[in-house]
Each structure stands twice: as C-alpha cells, then as structure tokens.
Protein backbone atom coordinates (compact mmCIF):
# COMPACT_ATOMS: atom_id res chain seq x y z
CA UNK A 1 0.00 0.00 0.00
CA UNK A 2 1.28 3.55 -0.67
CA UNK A 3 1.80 5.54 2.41
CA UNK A 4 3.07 8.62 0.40
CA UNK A 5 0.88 11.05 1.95
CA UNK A 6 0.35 15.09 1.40
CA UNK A 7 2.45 17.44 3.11
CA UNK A 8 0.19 20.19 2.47
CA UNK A 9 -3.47 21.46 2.20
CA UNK A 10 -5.26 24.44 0.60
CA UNK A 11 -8.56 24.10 2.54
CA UNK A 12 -10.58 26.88 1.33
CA UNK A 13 -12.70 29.24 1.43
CA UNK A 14 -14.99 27.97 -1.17
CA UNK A 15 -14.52 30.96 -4.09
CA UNK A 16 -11.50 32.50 -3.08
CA UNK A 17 -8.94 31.48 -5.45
CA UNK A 18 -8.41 28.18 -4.63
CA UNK A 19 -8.86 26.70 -7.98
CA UNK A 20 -5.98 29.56 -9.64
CA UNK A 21 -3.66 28.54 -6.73
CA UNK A 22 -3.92 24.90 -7.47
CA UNK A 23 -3.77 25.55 -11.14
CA UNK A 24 -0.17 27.64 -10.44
CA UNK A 25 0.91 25.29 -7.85
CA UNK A 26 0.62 22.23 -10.07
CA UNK A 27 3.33 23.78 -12.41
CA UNK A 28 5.87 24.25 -9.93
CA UNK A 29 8.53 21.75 -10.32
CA UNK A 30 8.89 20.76 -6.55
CA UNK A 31 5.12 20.14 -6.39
CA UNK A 32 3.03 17.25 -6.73
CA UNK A 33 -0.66 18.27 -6.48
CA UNK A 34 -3.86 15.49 -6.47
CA UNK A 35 -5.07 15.02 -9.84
CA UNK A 36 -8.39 15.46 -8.20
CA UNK A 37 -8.34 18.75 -7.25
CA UNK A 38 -11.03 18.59 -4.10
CA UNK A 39 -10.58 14.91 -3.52
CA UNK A 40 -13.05 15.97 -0.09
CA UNK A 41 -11.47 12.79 2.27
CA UNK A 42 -11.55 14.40 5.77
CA UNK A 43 -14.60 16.13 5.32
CA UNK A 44 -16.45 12.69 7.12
CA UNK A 45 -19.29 15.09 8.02
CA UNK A 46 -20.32 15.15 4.35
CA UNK A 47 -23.38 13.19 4.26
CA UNK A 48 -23.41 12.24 0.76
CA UNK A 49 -26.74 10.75 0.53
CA UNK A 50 -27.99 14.39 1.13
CA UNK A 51 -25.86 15.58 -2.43
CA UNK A 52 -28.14 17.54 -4.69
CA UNK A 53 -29.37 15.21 -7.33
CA UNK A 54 -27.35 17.24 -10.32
CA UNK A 55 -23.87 16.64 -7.90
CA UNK A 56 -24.97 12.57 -7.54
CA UNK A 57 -25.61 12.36 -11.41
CA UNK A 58 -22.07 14.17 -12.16
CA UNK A 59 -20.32 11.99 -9.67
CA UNK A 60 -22.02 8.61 -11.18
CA UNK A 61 -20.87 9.94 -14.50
CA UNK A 62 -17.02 10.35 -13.82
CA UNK A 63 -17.02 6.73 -12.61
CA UNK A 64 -14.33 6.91 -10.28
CA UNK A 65 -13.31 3.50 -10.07
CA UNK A 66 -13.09 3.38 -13.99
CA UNK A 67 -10.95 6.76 -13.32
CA UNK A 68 -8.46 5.05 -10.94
CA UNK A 69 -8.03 1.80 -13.27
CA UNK A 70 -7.19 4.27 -15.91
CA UNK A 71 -4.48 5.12 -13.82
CA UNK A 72 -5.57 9.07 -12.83
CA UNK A 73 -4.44 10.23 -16.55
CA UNK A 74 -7.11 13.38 -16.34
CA UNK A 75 -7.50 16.06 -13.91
CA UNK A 76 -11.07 15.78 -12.00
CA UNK A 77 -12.57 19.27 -10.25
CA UNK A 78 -13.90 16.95 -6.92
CA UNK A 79 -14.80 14.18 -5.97
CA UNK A 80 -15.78 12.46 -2.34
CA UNK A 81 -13.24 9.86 -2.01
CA UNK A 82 -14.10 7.60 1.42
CA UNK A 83 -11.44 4.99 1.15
CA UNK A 84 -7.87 5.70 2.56
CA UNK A 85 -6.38 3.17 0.58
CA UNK A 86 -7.87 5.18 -2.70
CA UNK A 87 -6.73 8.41 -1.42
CA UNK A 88 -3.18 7.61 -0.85
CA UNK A 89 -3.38 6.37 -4.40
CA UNK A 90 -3.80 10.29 -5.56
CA UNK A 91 -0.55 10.48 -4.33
CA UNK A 92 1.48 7.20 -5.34
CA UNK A 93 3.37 9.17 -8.24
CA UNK A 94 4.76 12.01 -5.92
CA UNK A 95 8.52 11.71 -5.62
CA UNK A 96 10.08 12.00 -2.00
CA UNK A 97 11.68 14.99 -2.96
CA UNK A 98 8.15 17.13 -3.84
CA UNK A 99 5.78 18.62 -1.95
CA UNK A 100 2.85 17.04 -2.35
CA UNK A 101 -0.63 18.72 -1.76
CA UNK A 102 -4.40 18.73 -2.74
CA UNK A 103 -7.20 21.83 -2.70
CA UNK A 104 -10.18 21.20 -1.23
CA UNK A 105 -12.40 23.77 -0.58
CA UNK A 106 -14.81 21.97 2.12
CA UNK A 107 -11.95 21.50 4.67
CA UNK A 108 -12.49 24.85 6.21
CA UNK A 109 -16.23 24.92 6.14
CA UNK A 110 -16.12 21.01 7.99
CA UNK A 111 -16.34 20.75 11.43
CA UNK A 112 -13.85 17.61 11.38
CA UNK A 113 -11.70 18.41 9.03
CA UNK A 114 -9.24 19.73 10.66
CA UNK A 115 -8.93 17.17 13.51
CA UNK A 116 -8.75 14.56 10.79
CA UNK A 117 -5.82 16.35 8.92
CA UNK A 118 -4.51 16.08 12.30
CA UNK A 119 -4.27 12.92 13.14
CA UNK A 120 -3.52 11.44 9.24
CA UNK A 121 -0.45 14.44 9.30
CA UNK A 122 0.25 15.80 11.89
CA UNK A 123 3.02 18.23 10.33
CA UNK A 124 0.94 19.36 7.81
CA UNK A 125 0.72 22.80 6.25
CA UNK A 126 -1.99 24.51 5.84
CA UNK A 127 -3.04 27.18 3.62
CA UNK A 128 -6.55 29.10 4.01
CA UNK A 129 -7.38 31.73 1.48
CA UNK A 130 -10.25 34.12 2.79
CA UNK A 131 -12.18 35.94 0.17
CA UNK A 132 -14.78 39.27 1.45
CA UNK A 133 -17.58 37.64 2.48
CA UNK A 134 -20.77 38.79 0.38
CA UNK A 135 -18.31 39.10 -2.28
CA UNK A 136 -17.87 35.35 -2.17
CA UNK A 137 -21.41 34.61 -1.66
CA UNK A 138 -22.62 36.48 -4.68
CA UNK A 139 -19.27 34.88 -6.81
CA UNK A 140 -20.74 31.43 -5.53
CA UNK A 141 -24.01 32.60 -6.70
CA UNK A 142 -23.21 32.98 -9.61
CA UNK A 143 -21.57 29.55 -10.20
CA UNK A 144 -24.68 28.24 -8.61
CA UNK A 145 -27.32 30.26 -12.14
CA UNK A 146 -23.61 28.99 -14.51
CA UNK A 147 -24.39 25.19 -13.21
CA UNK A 148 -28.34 25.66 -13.57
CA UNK A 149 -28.90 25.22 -9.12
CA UNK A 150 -30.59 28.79 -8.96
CA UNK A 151 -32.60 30.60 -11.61
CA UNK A 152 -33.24 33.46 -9.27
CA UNK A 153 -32.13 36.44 -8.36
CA UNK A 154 -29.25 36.86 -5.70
CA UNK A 155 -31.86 38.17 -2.80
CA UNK A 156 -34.13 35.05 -3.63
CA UNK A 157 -31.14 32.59 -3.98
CA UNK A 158 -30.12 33.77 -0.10
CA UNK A 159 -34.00 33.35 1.05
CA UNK A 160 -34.31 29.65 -0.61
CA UNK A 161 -31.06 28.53 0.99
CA UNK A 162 -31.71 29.80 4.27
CA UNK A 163 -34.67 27.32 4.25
CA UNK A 164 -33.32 24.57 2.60
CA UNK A 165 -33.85 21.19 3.66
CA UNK A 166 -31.30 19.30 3.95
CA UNK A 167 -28.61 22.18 4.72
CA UNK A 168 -25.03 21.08 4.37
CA UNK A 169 -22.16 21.22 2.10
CA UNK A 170 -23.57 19.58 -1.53
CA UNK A 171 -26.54 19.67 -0.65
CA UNK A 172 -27.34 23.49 -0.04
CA UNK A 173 -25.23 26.36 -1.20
CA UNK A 174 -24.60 27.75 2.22
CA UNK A 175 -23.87 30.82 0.86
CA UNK A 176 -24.12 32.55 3.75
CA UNK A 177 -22.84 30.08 6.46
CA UNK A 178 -19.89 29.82 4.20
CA UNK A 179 -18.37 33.50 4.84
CA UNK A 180 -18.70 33.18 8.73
CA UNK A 181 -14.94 32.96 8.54
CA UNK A 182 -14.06 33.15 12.40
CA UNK A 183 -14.51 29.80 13.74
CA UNK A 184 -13.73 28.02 11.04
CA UNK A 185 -10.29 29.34 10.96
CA UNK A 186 -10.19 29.07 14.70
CA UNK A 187 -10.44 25.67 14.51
CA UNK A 188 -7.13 25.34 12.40
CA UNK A 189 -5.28 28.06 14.29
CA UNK A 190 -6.33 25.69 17.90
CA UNK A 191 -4.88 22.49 16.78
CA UNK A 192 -2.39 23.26 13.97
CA UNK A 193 1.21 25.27 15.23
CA UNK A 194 1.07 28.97 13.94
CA UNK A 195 4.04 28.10 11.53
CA UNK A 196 2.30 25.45 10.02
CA UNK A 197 -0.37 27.33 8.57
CA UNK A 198 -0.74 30.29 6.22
CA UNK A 199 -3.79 32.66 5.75
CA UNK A 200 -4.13 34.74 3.34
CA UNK A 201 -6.52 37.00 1.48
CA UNK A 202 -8.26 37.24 -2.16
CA UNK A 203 -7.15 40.70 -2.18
CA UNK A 204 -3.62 40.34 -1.81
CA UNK A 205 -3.98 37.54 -4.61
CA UNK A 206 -5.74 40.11 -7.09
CA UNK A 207 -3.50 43.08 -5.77
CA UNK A 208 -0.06 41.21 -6.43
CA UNK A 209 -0.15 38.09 -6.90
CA UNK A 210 3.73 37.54 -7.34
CA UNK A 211 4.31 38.31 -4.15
CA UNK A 212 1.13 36.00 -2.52
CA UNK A 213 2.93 33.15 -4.70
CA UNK A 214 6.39 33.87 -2.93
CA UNK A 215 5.10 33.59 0.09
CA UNK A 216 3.34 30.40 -0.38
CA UNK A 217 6.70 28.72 -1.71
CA UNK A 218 8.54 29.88 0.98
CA UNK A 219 5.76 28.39 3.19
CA UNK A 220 6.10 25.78 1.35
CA UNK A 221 9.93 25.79 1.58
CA UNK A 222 10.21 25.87 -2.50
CA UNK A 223 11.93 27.84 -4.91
CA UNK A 224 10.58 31.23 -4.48
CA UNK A 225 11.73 32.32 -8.18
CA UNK A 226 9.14 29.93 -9.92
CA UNK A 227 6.73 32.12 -12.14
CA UNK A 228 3.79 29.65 -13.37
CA UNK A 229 2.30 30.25 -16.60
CA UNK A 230 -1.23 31.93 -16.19
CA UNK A 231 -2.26 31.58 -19.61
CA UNK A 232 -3.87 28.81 -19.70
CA UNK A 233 -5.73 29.13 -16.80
CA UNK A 234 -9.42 30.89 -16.75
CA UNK A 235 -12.17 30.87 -14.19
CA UNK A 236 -14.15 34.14 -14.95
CA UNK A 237 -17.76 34.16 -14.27
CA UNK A 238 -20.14 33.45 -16.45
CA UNK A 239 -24.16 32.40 -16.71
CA UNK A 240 -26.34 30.13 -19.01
CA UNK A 241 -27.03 32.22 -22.66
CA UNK A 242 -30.33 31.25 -21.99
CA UNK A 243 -33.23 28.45 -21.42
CA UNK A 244 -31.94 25.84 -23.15
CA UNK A 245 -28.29 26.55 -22.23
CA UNK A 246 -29.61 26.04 -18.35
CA UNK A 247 -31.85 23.03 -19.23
CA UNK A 248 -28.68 21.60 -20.76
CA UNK A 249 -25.91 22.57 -18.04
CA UNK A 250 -28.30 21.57 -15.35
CA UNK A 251 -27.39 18.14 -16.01
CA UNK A 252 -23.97 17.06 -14.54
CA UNK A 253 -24.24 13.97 -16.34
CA UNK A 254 -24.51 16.00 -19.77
CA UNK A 255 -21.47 18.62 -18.52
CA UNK A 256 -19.02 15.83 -17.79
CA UNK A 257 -19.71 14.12 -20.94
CA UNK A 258 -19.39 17.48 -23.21
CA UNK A 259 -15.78 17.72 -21.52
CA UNK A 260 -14.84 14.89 -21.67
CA UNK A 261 -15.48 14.85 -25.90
CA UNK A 262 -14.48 18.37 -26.45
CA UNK A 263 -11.01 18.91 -24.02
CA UNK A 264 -8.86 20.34 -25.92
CA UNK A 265 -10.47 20.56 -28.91
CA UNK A 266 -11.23 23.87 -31.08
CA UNK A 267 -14.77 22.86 -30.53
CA UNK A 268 -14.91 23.28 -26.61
CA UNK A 269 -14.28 27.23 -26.98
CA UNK A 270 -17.03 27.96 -29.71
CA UNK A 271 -19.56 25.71 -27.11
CA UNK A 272 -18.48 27.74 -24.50
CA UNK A 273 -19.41 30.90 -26.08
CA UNK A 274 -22.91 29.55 -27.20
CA UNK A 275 -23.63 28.37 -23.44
CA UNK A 276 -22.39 31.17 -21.51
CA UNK A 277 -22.50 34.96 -21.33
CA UNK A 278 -21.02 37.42 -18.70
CA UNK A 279 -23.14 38.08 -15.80
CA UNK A 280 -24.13 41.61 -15.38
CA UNK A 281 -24.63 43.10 -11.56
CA UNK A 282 -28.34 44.42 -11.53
CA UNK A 283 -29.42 47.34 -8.39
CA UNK A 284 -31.30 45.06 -6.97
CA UNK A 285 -28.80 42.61 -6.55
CA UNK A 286 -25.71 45.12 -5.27
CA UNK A 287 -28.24 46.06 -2.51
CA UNK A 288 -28.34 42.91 -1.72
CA UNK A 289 -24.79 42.53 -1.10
CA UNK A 290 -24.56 45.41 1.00
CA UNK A 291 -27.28 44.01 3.39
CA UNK A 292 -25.20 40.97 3.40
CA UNK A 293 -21.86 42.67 4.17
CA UNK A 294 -23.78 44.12 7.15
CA UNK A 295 -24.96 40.91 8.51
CA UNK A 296 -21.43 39.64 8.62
CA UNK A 297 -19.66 42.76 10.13
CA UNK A 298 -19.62 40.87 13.95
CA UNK A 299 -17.64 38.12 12.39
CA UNK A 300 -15.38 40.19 10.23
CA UNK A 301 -14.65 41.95 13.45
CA UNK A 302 -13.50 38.42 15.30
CA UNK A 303 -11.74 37.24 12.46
CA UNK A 304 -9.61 40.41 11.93
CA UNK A 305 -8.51 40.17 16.01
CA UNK A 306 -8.05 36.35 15.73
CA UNK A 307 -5.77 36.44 12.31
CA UNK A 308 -4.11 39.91 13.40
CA UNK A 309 -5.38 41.21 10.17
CA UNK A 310 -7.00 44.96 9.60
CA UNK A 311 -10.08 43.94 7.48
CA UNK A 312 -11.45 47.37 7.57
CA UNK A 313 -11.77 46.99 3.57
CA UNK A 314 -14.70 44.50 4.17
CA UNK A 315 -16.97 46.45 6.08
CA UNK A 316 -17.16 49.31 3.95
C-alpha cells in the first residue's frame, strides 16, 4: 500500500482562489498536487446521501473507479473519495523529494476536518485563502445560475437557501454560512502550530499576486523564483445564454460528458461561447450585497482580532 501522503493542504474558502492557486501550484517543479483537485477525504461530516441530485448524477458519470483503473491520466474538479487506501493512491506518483498537496475547498467549512488532517499528518501545512464575504457569496451565486442550481435572483437565492432542507455542504449552497470565517479558521489556528499554517486573502492575490505566490513557496519551503504560466488558466464568471443553455448545463451527467469529448479541442471554446454569457450586476442585486456585508460585520470583526489582520476593507 502507498503511504506517500500530502504534506500540504489548501482548505478553502470555497470561491477564493483556490482553484488559480492549485492551477499555479501544479506547475511548480517541486510540487506534486492530487489530480483530483477537491478529492473531499476528511470532510467525514459530508453526508453524501444528502448531495443535490445534479452533484450525484455528475459523480455517477465520472465513474471513479473506472478513473483510478485508468491510472488518474485526467485532472477531475472533486470528488468524495471515502477509502484511505484510494486516497493515498492520488498520491502514489509524488517523488520523496516534492511537496505534495491537494485543494479542497470543504476542509475549512467542515467541522472535522481539521482534527482529521490532524491525526492522518500531523506536520501538515496549511493554507486558508479568505475571500470578502458577500463578495464570495454572490461569486458562488453565480456559479450556482452557470451550473443551472438557482434561476433566481441573488436576494431570492439567499431566502431559498436559508430554508433549505437538507442544509449542508452539496446539498445546499450555504452561501451565507460559508463567509462566517471566524470559527472556522479558529479551529485550524487551535490544533495546527502557527508556523504550520498560512492565511491569506483574495485581495492580496488580485492586488499582487507575485508576491502572494512567494510567500506560499517559501511556506512551502520551495523555490521562491518559480513564475507559473497563467495563460492557460481561466475561471471568470459566467451564466447560461439562456433556457436551453440552463436546461442543458443543469445536467452534470450532460457537462461531464461534453468535456470529456471536447477537451482540448477547437470545438470546446465555440460551445463555450454559445452556453455562456457574462453576468451583469443588476441594483437590486448590489443592494443585496450590502445588506449581506452588514450581517457579517460581527464576524469580520473576530476574524480580523483572531488572524491579526485589519479587514477594515470588508466592512465598507
């Protein structure tokens, strides 16, 4: 059995760049990163007979146990791996002399998580990334109306989660719950040695991100020099072109079969531009962000004394 195991973790927050920093970090040539971006293991409080339908239909699609006889050769976005023995296999063709590391996003929002990291590593490194809060909601949001969840707009999106039955990550959007930053980073910053984790924010990221990279590879203890190649990399927001577009992306089974025939194929671009358009930012929905920024200005306030941060910028 492999007992290679990941030396470091980028566990969230959900839509705050942890899908560019796994993209960068996965060119570096002292990093190994999961070819399953979110692989999800140590979130155990995942119920995953609660999954939205759409997320169960995707999942049944990639066939994971057809991916791992294939031996990994594709990159997957996430994916709820429960077996040990198939998670050290994400790992199996990191070198000793790599960092090895997966991305996901759930590990902060989890109420285990962290404990479980643990006790699988205890030296671990970990790396939060903390995005403004409404900022993130409405940027989830919006990947919510791009995958067909919502239909809505953002103030009715917020009112139909905040009932949902059952809540929880993959099966709501918790698109509030999810910007309550304070004790979820607590409970890293309780268990985990200060050196051993690294927070940053989405604004330093925009602002300059050379210098957020440095610091992560000197976190990391890598070459600091390493410049990654951003060109290939895009994860701008966009929104179904219309009824059929949604009718069609609702389906996860549908999405994953479109990429897998069209990846990297001239095809996949011209699709894209029939699907999607850019979203535009209506009144009603900026004043809906500014009621939400309101609602989180006690936690903001924690958060900014726990991390030793001045997140005045966010409650503006």
């Amino acid at each position: 059995m492999n007992t290679r195991k990941p030396d470091f973790f980028i566990v969230g927050a959900a839509k705050a760049g942890t899908t560019a920093l796994y993209s960068y970090l996965s060119q570096h040539p002292e990093v190994y990163m999961s070819p399953i971006k979110e692989p999800n293991y140590f979130s155990k409080d995942v119920v995953l007979e609660h999954l939205r339908p759409q997320v169960k239909k995707r999942l049944e699609a990639e066939n994971l146990s057809q991916y791992f006889k294939d031996g990994m050769n594709r990159i997957l976005h996430r994916a709820y791996i429960r077996d040990e023995k198939l998670y050290l296999q994400l790992f199996s063709s990191a070198s000793p002399d790599v960092k090895a590391g997966e991305a996901s996003a759930s590990y902060l929002y989890s109420s285990v998580a962290a404990n479980e990291i643990k006790k699988f590593n205890p030296a671990a490194k970990i790396i939060i990334i903390l995005r403004e809060p409404a900022a993130r909601a409405y940027s989830h949001y919006l990947m919510d109306l791009k995958l067909g969840f919502v239909k809505s707009d953002f103030a009715n999106a917020l009112a139909e989660d905040a009932k949902a039955e059952p809540k929880g990550w993959g099966a709501s959007s918790l698109y509030k719950e999810l910007g309550l930053y304070a004790e979820q980073v607590e409970r890293y910053l309780s268990i985990f040695p200060k050196e051993q984790v690294l927070i940053l924010l989405y604004d330093d990221l925009k602002k300059d991100e050379k210098e957020s990279l440095r610091k992560i590879y000197h976190f990391l203890g890598i070459n600091e020099e390493f410049i990654p190649d951003k060109s290939g990399f895009r994860n701008e927001s966009a929104v179904p072109s219309g009824t059929i577009a949604r009718l069609l992306l609702r389906s996860g089974s549908i999405r994953v079969k479109m990429r897998n025939l069209l990846e990297n194929t001239p095809l996949k671009p011209l699709l894209l531009k029939i699907l999607y358009k850019k979203p535009i930012l209506t009144d009603q929905d900026s004043n809906t962000i500014r009621q939400l920024q309101q609602g989180y200005k006690n936690d903001i306030q924690k958060l900014s004394a726990l991390i030793q941060r001045d997140l005045q910028q966010w409650l503006k």
